[in-house]
N, C-alpha and C. Protein backbone atom coordinates (compact mmCIF):
# COMPACT_ATOMS: atom_id res chain seq x y z
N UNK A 1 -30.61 222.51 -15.54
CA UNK A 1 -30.55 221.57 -14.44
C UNK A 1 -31.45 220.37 -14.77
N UNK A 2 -31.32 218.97 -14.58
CA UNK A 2 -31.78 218.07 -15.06
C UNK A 2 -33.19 218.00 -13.91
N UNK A 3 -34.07 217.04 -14.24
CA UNK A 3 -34.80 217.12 -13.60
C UNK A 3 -34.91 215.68 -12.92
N UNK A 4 -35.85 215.74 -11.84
CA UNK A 4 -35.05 214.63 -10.75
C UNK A 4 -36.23 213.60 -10.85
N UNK A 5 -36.31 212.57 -10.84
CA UNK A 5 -37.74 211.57 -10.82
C UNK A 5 -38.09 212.00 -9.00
N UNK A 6 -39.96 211.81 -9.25
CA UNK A 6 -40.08 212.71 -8.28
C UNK A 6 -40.13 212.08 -6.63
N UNK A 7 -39.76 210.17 -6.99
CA UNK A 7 -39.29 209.52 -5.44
C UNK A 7 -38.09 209.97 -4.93
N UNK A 8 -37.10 210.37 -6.19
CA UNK A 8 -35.46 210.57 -5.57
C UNK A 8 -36.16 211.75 -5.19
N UNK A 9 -36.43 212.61 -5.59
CA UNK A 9 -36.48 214.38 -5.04
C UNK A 9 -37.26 214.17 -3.69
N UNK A 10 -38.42 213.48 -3.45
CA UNK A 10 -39.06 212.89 -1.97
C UNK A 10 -38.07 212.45 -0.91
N UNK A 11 -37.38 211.66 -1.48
CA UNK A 11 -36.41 211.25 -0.65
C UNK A 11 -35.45 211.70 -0.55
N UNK A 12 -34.51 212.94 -1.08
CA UNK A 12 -33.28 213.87 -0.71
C UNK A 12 -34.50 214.78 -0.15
N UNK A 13 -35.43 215.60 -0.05
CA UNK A 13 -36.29 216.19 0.76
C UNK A 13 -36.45 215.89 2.07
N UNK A 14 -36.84 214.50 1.97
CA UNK A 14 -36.96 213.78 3.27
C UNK A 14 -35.75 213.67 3.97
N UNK A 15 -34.73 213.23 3.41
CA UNK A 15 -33.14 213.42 3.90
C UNK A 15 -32.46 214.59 4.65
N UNK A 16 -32.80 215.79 3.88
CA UNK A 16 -32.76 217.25 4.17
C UNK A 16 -33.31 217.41 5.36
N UNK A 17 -34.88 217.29 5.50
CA UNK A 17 -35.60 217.31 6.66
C UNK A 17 -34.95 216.92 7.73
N UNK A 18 -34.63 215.24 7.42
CA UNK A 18 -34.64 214.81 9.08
C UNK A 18 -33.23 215.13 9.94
N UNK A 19 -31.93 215.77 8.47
CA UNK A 19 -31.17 216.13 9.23
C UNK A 19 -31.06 217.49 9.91
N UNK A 20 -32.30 218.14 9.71
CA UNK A 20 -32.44 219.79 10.14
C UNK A 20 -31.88 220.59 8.83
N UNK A 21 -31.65 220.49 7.79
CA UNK A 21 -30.76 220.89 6.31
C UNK A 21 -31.30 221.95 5.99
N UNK A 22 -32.74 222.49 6.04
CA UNK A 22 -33.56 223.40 5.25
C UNK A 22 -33.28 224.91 5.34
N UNK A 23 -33.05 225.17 4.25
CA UNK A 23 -32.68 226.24 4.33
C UNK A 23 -34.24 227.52 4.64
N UNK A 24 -34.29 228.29 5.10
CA UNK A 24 -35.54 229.55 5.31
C UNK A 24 -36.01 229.50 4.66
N UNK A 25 -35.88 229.41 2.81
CA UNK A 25 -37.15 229.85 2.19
C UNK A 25 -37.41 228.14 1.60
N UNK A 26 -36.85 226.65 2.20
CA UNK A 26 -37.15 225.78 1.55
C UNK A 26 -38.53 224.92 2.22
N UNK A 27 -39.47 224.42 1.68
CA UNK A 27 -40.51 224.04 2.03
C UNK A 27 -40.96 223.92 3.41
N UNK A 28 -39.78 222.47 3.98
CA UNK A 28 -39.70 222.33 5.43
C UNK A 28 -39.38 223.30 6.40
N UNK A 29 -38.80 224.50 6.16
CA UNK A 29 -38.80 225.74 6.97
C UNK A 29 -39.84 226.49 6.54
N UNK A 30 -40.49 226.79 5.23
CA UNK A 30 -41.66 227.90 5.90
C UNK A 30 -42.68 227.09 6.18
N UNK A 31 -43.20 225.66 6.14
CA UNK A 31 -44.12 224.93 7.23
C UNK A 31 -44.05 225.22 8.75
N UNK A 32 -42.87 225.15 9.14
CA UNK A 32 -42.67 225.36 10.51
C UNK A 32 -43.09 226.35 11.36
N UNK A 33 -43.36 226.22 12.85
CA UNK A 33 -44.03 227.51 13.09
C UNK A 33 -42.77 228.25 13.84
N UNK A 34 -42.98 229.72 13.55
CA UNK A 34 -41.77 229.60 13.89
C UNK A 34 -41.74 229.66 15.79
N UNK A 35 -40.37 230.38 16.03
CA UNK A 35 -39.99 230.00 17.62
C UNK A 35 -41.41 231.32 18.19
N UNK A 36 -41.99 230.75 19.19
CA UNK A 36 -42.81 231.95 19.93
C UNK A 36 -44.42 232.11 18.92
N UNK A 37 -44.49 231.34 18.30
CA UNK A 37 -45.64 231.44 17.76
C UNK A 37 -46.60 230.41 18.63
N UNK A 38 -48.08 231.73 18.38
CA UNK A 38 -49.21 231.20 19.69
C UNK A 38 -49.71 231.03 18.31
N UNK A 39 -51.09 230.31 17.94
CA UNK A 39 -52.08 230.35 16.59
C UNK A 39 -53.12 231.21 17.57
N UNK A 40 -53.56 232.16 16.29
CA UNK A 40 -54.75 233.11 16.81
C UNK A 40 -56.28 231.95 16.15
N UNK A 41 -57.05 233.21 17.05
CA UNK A 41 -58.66 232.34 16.72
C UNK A 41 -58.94 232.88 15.63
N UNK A 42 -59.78 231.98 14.75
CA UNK A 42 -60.01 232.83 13.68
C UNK A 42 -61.45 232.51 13.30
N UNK A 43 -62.17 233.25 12.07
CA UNK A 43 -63.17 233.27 11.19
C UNK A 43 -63.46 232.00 10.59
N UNK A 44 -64.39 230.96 10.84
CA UNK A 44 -64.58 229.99 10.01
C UNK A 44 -64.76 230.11 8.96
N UNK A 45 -66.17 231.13 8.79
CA UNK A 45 -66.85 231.75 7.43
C UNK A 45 -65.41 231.99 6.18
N UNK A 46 -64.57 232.72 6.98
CA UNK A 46 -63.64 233.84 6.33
C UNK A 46 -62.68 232.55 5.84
N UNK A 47 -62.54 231.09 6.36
CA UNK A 47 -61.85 230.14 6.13
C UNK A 47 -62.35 229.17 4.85
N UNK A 48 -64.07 229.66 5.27
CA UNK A 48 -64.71 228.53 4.34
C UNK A 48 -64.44 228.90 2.85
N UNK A 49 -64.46 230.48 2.72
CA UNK A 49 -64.58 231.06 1.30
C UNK A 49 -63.06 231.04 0.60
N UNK A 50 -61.57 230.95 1.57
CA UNK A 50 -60.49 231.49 1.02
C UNK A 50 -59.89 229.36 0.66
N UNK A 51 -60.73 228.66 1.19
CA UNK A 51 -60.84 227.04 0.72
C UNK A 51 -61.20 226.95 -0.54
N UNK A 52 -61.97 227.70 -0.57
CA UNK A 52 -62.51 227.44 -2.51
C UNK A 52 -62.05 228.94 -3.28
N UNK A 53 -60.68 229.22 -2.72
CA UNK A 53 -60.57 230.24 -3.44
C UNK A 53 -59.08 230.13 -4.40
N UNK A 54 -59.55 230.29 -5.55
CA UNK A 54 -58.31 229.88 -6.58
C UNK A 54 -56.66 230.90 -6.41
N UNK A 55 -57.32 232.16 -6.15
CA UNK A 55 -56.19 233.20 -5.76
C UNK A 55 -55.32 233.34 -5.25
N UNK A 56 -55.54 232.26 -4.12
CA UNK A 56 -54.71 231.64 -3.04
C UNK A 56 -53.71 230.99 -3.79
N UNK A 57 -53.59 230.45 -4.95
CA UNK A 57 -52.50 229.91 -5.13
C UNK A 57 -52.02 230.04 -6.56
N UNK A 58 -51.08 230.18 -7.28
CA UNK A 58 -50.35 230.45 -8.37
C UNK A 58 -50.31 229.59 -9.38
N UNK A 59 -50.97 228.61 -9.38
CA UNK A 59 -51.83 227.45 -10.72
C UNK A 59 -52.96 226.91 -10.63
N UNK A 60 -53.46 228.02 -10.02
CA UNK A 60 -55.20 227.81 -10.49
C UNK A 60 -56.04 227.02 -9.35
N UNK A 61 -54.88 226.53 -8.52
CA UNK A 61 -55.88 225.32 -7.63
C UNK A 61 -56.41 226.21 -6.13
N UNK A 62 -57.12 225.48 -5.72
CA UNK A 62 -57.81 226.00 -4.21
C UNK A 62 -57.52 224.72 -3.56
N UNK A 63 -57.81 224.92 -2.06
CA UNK A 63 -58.38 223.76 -0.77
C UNK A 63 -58.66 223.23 -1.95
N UNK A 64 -59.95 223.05 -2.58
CA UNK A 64 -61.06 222.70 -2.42
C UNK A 64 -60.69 221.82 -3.57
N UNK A 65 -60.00 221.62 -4.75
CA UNK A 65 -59.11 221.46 -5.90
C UNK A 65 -59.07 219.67 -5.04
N UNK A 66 -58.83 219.48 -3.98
CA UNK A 66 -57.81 218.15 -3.74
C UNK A 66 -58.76 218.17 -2.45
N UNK A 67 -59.60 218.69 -1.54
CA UNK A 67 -59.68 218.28 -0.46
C UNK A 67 -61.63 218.46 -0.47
N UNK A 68 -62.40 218.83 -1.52
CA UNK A 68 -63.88 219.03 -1.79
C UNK A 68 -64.66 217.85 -1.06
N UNK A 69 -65.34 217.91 -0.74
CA UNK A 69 -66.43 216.65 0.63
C UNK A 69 -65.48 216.04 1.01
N UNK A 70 -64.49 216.52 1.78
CA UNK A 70 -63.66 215.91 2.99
C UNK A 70 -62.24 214.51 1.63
N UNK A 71 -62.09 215.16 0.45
CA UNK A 71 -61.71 214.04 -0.28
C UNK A 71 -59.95 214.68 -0.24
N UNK A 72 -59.30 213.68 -0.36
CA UNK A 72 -58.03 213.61 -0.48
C UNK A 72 -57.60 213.56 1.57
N UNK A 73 -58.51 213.80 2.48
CA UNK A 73 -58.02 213.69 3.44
C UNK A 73 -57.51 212.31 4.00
N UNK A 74 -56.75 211.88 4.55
CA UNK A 74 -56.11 210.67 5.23
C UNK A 74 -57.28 210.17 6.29
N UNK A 75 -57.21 208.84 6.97
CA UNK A 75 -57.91 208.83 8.25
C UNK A 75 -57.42 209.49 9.22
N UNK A 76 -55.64 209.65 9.25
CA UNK A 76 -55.79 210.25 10.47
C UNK A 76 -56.16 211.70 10.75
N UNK A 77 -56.49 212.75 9.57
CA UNK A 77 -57.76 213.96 9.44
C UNK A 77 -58.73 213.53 10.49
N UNK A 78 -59.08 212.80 11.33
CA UNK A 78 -59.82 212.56 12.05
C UNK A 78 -59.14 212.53 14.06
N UNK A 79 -57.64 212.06 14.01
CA UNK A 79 -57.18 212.74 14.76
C UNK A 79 -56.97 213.86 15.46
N UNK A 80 -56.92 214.29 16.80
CA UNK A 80 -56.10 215.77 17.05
C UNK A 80 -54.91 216.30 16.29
N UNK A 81 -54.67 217.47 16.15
CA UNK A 81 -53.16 217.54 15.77
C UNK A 81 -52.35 218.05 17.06
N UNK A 82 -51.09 217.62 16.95
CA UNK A 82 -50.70 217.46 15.68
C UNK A 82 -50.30 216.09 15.91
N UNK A 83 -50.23 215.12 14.81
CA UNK A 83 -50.11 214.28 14.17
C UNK A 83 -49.48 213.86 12.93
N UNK A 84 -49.40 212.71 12.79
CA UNK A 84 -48.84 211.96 11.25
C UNK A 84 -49.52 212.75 10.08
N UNK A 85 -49.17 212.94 8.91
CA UNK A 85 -49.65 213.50 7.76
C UNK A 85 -48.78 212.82 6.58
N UNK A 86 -48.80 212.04 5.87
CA UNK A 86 -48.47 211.44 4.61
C UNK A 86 -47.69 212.44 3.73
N UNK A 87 -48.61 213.24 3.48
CA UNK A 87 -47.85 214.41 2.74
C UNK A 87 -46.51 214.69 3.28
N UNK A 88 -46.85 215.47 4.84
CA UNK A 88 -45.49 216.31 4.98
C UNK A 88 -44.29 215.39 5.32
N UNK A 89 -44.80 214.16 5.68
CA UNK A 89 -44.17 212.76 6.11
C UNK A 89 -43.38 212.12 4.98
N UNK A 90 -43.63 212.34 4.03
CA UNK A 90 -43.34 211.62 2.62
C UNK A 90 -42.29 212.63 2.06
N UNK A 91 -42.92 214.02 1.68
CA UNK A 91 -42.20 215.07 0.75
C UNK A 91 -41.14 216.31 1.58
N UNK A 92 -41.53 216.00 3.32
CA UNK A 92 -40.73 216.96 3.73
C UNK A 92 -39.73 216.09 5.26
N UNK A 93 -40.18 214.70 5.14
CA UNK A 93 -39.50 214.12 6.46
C UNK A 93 -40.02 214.44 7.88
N UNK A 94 -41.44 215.01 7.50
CA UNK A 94 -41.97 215.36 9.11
C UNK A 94 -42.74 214.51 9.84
N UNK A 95 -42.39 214.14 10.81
CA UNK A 95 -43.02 212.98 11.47
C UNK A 95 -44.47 213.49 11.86
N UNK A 96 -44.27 214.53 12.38
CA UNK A 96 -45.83 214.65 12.34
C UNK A 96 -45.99 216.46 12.65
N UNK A 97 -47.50 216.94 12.06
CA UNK A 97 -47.32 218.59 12.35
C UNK A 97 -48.71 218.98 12.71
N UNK A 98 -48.84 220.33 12.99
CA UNK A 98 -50.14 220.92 13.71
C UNK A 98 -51.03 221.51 12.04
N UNK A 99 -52.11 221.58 12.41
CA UNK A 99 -53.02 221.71 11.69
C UNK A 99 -52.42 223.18 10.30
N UNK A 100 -51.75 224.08 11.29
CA UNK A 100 -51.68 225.31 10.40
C UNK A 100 -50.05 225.23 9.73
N UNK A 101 -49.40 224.25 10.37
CA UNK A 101 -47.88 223.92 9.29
C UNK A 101 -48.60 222.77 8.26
N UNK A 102 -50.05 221.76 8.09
CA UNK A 102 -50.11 221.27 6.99
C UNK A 102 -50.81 222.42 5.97
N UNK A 103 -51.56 223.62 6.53
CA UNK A 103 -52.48 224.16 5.62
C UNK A 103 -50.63 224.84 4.95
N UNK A 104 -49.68 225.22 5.54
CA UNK A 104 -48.84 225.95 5.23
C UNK A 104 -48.01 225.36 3.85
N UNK A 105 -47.92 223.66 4.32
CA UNK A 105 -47.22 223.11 3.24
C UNK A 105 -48.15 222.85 1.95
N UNK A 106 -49.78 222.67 2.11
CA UNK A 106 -50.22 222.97 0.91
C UNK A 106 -50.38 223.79 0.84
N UNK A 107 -49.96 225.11 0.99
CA UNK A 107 -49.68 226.07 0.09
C UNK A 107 -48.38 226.29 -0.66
N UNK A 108 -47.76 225.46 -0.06
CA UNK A 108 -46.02 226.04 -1.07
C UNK A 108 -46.40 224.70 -1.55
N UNK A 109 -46.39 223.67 -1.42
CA UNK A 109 -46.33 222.39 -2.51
C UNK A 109 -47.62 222.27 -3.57
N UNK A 110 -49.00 221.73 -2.94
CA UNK A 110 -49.19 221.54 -4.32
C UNK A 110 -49.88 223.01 -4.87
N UNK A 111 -50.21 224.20 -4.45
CA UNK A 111 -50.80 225.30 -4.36
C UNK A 111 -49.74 226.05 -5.51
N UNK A 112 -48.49 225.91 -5.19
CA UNK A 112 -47.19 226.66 -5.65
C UNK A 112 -47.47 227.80 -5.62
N UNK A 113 -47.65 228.65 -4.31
CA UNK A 113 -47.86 230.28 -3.21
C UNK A 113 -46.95 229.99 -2.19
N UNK A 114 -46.94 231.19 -1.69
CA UNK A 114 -46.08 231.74 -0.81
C UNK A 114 -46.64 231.20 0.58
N UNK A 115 -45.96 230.62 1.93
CA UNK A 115 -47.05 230.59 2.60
C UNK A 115 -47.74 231.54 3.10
N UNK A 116 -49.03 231.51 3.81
CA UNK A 116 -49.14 232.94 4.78
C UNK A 116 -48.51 233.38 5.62
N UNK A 117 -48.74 234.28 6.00
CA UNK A 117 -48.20 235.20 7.30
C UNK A 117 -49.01 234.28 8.63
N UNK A 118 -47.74 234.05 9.39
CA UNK A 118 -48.63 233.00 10.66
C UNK A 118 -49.08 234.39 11.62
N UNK A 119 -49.07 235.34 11.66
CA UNK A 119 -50.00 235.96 12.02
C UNK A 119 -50.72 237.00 11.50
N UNK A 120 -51.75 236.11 10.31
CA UNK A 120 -52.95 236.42 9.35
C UNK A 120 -53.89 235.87 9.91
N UNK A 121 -55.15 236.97 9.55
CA UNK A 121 -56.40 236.46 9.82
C UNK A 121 -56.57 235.19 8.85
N UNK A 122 -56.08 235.12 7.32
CA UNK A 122 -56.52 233.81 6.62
C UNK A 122 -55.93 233.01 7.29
N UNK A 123 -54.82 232.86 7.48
CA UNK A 123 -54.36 231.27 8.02
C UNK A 123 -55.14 230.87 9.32
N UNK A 124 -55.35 231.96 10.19
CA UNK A 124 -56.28 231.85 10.64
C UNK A 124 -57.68 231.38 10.53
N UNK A 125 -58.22 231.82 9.94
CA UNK A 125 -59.43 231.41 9.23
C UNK A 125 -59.89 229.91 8.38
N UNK A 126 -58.46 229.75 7.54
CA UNK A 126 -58.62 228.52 7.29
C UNK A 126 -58.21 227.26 8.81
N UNK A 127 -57.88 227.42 9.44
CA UNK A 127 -57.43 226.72 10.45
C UNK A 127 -58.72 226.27 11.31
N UNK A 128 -59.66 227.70 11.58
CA UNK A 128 -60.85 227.37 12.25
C UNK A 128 -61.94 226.86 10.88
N UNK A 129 -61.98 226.69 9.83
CA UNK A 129 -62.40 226.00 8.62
C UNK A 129 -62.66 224.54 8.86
N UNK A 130 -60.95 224.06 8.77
CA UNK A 130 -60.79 223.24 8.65
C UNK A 130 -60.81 221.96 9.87
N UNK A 131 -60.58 222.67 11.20
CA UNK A 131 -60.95 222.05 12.57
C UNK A 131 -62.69 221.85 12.50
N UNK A 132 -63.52 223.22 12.09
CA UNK A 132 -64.85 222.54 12.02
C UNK A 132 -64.90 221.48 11.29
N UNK A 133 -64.16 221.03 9.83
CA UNK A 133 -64.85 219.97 9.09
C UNK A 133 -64.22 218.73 9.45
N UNK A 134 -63.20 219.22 10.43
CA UNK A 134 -62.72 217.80 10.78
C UNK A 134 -63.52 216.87 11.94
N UNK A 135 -64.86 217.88 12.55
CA UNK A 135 -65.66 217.32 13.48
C UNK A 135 -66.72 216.35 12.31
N UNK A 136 -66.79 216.80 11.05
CA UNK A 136 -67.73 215.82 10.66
C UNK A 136 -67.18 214.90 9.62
N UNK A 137 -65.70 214.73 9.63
CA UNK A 137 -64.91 213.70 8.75
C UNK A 137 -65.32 212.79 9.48
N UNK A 138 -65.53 211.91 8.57
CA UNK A 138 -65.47 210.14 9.11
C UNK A 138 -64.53 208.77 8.06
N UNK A 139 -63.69 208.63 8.51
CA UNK A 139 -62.58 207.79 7.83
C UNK A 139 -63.13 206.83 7.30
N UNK A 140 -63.17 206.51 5.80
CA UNK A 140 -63.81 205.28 5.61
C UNK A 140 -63.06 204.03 6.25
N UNK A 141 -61.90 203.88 6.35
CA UNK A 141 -61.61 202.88 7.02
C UNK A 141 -61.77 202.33 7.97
């Protein structure tokens, strides 16, 4: 199969997305939460350690790989969610998502893992992680 330059593949992604196209196991469906999902409370601690943890994902990277002293985050990381996100906005056509469908899509995109189980203590955990550090992000812009 040839391989696609990676704006066209962004943009038939994005295409896919906005017409509802995705099939269950394709990016934009396991981001999603599904129907009847509450988010549980979780472990910050238990969030902080599985952020810098390489295991989590299937080429070596962690959180922490792309997002270490608040880096690679957007300004609007400083928003409530859910909100705009560049990423899922760009590569999956989502106008905007809650905190635990972006931890979800970096895990199947740049992580290349499975996502979690939306009712796991980690996703959990990273969720209350990542809401604490978003109290002390400050947008340079």
């Amino acid at each position: 199969m040839p391989k696609l330059p990676i704006a066209l593949m962004a943009s038939l992604i994005a295409t896919l997305a906005s017409a509802g196209a995705f099939a269950a196991g394709e990016p934009g469906a396991q981001i999603t939460r599904p129907a009847g999902y509450k988010p549980m409370s979780g472990d910050a601690s238990l969030g902080e350690k599985l952020f810098n943890d390489t295991k989590l994902s299937t080429n070596g990277m962690s959180c922490a790989s792309c997002h270490a002293n608040h880096g690679a985050f957007q300004a609007s990381f400083a928003k409530p969610y859910p909100h705009e996100v560049a990423m899922a906005k760009d590569q999956l056509g989502r106008k905007t998502v809650h905190l635990d469908e972006m931890i979800q899509g970096c895990m199947v995109m740049p992580m290349a893992a499975k996502p979690l189980p939306w009712n796991s203590k980690e996703l959990a955990g990273l969720n209350a992680y990542l809401l604490s550090a978003q109290k002390t992000f400050k947008p340079s812009r």
